[in-house]
N, C-alpha and C. Protein backbone atom coordinates (compact mmCIF):
# COMPACT_ATOMS: atom_id res chain seq x y z
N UNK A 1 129.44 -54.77 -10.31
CA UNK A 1 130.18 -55.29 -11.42
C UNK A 1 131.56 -55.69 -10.90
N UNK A 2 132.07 -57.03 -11.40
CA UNK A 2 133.63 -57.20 -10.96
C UNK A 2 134.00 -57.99 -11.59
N UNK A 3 135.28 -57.27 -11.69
CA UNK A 3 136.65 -57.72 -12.90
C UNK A 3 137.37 -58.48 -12.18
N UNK A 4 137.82 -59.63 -12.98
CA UNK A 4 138.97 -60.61 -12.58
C UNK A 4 140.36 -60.51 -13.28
N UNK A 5 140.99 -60.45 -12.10
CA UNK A 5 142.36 -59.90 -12.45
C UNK A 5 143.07 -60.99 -11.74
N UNK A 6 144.11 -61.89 -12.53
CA UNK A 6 144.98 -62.66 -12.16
C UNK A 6 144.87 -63.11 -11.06
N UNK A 7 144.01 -64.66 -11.13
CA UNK A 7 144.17 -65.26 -10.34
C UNK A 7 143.20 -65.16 -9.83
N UNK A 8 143.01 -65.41 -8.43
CA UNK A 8 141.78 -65.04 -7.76
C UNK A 8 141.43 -63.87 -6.71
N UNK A 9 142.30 -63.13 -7.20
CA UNK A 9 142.15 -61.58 -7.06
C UNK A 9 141.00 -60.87 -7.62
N UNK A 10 139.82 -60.52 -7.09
CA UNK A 10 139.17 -59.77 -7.60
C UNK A 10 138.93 -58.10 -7.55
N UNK A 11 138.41 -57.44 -8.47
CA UNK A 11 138.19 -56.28 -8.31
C UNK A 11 137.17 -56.09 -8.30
N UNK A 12 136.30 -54.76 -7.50
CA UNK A 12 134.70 -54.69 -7.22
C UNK A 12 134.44 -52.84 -7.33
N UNK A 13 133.71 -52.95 -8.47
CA UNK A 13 133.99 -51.43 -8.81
C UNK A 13 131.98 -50.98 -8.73
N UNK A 14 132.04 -50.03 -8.22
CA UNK A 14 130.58 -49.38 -8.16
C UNK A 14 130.87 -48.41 -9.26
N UNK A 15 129.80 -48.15 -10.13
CA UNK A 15 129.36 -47.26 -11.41
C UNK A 15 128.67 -46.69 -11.21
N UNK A 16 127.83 -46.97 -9.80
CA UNK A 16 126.40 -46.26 -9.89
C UNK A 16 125.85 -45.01 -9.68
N UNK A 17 127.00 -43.84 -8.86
CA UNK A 17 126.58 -42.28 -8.86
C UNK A 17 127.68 -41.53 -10.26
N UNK A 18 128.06 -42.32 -10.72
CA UNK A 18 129.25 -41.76 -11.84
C UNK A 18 127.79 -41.89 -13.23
N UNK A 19 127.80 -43.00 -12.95
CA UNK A 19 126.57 -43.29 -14.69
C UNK A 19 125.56 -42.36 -14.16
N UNK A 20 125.04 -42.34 -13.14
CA UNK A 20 123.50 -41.03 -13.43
C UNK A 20 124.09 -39.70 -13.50
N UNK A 21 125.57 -39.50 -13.10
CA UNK A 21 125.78 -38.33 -13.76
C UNK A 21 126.50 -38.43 -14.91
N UNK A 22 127.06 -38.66 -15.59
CA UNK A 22 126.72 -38.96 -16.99
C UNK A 22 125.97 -39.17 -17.89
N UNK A 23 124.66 -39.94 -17.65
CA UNK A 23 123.53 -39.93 -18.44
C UNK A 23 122.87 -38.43 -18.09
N UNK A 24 122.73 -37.94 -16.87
CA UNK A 24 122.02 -36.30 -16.86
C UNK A 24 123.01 -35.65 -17.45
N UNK A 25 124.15 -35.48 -17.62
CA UNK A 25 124.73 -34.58 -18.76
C UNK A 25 124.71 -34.89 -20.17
N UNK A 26 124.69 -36.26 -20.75
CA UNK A 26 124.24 -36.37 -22.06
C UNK A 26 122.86 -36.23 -22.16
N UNK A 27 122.07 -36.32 -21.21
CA UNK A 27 120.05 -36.17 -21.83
C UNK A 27 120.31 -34.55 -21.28
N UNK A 28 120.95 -33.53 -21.42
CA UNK A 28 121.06 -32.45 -21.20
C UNK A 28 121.61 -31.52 -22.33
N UNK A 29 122.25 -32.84 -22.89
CA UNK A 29 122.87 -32.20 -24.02
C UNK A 29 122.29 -32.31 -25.51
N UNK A 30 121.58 -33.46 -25.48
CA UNK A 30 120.66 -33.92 -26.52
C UNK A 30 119.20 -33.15 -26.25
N UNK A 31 119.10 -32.61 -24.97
CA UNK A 31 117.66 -31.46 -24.48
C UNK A 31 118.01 -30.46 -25.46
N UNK A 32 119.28 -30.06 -25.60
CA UNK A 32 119.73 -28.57 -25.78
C UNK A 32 119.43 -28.90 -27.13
N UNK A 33 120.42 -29.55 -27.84
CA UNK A 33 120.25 -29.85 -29.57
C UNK A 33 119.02 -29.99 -30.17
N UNK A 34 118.10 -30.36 -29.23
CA UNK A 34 116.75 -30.43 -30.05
C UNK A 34 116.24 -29.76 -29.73
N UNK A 35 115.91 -28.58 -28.92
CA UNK A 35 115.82 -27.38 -28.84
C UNK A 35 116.09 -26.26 -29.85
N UNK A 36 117.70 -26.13 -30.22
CA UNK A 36 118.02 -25.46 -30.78
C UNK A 36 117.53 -25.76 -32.05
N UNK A 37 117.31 -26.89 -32.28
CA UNK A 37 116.66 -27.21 -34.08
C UNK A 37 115.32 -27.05 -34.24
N UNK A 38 114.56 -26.88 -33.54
CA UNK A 38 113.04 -26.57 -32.74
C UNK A 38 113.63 -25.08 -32.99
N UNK A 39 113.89 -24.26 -32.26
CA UNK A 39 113.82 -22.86 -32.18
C UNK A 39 114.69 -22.26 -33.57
N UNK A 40 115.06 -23.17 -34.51
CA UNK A 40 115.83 -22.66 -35.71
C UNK A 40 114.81 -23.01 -36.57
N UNK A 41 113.73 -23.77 -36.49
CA UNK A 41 112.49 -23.67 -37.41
C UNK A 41 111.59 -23.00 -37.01
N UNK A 42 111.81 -22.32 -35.72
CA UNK A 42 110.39 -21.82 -35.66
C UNK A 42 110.50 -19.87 -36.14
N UNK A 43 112.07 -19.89 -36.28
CA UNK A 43 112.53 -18.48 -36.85
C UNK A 43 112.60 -18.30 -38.19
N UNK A 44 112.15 -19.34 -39.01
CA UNK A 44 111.70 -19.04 -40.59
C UNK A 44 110.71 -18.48 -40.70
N UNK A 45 110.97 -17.82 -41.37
CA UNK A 45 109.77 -16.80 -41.55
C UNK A 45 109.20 -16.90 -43.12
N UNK A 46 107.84 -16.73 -43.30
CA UNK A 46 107.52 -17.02 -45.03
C UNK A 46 107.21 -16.12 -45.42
N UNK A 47 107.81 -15.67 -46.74
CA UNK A 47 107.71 -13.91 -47.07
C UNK A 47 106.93 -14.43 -48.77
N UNK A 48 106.41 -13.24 -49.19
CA UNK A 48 106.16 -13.43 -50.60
C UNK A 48 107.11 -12.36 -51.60
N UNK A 49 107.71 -12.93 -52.49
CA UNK A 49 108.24 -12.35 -53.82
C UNK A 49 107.91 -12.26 -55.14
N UNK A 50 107.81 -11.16 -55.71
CA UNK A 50 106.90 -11.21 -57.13
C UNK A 50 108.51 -11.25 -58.41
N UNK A 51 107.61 -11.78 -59.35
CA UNK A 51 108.69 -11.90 -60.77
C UNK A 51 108.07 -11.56 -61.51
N UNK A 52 108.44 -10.53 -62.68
CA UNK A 52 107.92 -10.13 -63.63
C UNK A 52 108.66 -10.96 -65.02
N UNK A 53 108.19 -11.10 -66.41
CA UNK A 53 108.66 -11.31 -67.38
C UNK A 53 108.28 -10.88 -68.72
N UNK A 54 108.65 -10.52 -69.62
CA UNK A 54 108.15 -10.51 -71.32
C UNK A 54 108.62 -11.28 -72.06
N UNK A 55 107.47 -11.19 -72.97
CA UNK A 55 108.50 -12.19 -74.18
C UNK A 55 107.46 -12.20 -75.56
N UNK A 56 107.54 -12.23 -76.68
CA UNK A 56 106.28 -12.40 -77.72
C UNK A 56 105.50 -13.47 -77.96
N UNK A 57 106.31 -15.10 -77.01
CA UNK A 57 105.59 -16.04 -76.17
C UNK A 57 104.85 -16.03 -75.40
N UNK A 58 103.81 -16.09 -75.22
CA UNK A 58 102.83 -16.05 -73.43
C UNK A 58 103.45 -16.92 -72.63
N UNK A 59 103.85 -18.38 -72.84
CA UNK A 59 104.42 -19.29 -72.20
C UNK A 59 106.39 -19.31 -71.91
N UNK A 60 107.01 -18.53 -72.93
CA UNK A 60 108.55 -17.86 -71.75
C UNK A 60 108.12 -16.63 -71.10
N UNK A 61 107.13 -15.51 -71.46
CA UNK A 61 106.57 -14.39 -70.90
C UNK A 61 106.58 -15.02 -69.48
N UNK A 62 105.67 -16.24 -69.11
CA UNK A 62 105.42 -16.76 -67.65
C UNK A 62 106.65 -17.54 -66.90
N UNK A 63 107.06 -18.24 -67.97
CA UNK A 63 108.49 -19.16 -67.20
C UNK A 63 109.64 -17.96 -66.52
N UNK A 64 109.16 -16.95 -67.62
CA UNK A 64 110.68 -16.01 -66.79
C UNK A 64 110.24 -15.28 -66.06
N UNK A 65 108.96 -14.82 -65.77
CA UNK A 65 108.16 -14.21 -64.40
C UNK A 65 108.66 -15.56 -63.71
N UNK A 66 108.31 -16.50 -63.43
CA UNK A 66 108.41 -17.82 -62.30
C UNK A 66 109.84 -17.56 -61.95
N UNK A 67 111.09 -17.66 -62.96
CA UNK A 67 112.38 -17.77 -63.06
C UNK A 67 112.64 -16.67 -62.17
N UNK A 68 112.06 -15.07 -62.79
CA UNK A 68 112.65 -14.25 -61.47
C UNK A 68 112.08 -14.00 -60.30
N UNK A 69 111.08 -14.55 -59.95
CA UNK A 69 110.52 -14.89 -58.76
C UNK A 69 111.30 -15.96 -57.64
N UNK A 70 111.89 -16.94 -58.44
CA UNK A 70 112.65 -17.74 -58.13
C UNK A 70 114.03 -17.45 -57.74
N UNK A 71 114.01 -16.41 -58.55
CA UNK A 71 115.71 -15.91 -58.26
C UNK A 71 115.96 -15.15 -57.22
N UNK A 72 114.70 -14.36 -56.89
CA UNK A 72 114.70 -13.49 -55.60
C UNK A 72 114.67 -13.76 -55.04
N UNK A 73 114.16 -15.01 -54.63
CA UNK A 73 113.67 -16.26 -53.15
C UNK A 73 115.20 -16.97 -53.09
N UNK A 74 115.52 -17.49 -54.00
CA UNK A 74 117.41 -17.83 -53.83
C UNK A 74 117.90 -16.93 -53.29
N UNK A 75 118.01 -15.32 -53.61
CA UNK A 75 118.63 -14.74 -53.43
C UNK A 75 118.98 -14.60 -51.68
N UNK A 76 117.33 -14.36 -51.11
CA UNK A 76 117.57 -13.86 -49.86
C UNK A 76 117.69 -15.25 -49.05
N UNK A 77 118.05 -16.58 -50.01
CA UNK A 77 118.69 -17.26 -49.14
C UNK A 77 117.28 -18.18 -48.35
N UNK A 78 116.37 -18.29 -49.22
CA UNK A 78 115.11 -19.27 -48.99
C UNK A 78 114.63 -20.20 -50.02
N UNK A 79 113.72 -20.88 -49.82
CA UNK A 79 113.43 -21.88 -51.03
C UNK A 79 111.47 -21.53 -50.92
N UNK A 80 111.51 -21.92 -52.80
CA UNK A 80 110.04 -21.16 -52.73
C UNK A 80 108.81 -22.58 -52.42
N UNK A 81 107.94 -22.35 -51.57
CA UNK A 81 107.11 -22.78 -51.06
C UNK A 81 106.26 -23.79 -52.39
N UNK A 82 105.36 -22.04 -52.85
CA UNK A 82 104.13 -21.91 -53.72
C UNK A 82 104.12 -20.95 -54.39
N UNK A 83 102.93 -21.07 -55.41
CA UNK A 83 102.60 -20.09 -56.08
C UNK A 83 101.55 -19.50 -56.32
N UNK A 84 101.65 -18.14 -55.29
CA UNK A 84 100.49 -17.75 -54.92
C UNK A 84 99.36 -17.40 -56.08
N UNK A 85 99.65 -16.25 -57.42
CA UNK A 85 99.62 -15.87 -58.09
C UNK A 85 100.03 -15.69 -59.37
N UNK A 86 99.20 -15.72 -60.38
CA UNK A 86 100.02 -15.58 -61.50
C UNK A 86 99.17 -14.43 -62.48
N UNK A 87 99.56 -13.51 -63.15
CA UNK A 87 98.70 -12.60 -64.09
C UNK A 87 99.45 -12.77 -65.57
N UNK A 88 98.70 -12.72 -66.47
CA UNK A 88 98.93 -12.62 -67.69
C UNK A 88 98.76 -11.37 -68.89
N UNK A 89 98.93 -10.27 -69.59
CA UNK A 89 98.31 -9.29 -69.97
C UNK A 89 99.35 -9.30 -71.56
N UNK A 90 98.30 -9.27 -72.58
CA UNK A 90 98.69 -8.56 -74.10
C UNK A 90 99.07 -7.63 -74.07
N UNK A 91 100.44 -6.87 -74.27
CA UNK A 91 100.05 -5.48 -74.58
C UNK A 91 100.69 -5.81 -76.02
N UNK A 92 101.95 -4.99 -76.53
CA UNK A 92 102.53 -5.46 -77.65
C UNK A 92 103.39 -6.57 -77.35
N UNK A 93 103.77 -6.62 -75.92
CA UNK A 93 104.46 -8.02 -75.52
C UNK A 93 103.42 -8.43 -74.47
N UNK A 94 103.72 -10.13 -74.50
CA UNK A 94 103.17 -10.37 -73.31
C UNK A 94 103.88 -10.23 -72.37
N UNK A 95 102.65 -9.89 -70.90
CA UNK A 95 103.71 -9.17 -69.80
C UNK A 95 103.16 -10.42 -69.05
N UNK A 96 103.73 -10.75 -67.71
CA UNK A 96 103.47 -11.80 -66.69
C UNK A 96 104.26 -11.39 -65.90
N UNK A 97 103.21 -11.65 -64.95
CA UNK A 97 103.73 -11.80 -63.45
C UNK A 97 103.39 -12.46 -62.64
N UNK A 98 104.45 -12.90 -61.19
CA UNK A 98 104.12 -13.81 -61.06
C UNK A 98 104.42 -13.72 -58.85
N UNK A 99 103.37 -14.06 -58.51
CA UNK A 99 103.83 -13.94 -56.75
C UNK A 99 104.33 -15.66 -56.06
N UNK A 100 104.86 -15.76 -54.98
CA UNK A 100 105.33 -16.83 -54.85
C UNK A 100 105.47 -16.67 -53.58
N UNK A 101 105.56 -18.05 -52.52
CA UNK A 101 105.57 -17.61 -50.97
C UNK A 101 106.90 -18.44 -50.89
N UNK A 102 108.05 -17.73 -50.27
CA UNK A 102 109.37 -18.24 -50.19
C UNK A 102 109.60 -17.98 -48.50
N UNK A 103 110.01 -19.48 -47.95
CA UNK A 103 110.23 -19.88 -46.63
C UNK A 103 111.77 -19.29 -46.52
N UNK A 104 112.31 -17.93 -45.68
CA UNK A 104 113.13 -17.65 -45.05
C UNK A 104 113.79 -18.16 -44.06
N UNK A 105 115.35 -18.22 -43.90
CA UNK A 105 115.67 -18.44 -42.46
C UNK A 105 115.92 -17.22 -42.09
C-alpha cells in the first residue's frame, strides 16, 4: 500500500504482520463472546412450580392457580415455559391447581 505525500514523495507502508495480529485478537475475542452466550444458555435450568387458587367461580378458581404459578416463576427470576398440569376439585369452593415448567437462569 502507498501514500502520496507532496509531490512526488512517496510513502510505502507494509500492514501485513500488524493486520494478522489484529484480526487473531478480534476472532479471539468474538470466540470468547460467543462462548460465553453458549455457556449462559446452557446454565438455565427448567424447574417446575405449582399455583394453587379458590374462588366460587371454577374459571377465577383456575386463572388464580395459573396467576400464582406465574408469580413464583417471576419470582425466582424465570419465565414460564408450559403448562404441565392443571386439576380442578368442588369442595364448597372450587379449588385448582395448577403445575407449570419455568426456564431458570
Amino acid at each position: 500500500m502507498t501514500f502520496k505525500i507532496r509531490g512526488d514523495f512517496m510513502l510505502k507502508r507494509n500492514f501485513g504482520p500488524i493486520w494478522r495480529v489484529r484480526m487473531k485478537r478480534y476472532s479471539l475475542v468474538i470466540a470468547s463472546a460467543l462462548l460465553l452466550s453458549f455457556s449462559g444458555a446452557a446454565l438455565a435450568a427448567v424447574v417446575t412450580v405449582s399455583g394453587s387458587g379458590q374462588s366460587y367461580d371454577s374459571g377465577t378458581a383456575m386463572a388464580n392457580a395459573r396467576a400464582d404459578a406465574i408469580a413464583k416463576c417471576t419470582a425466582r427470576g424465570g419465565t414460564p415455559l408450559e403448562e404441565v398440569y392443571s386439576h380442578m376439585t368442588r369442595a364448597s369452593l372450587w379449588l385448582a391447581s395448577v403445575v407449570i415448567r419455568c426456564e431458570v437462569p
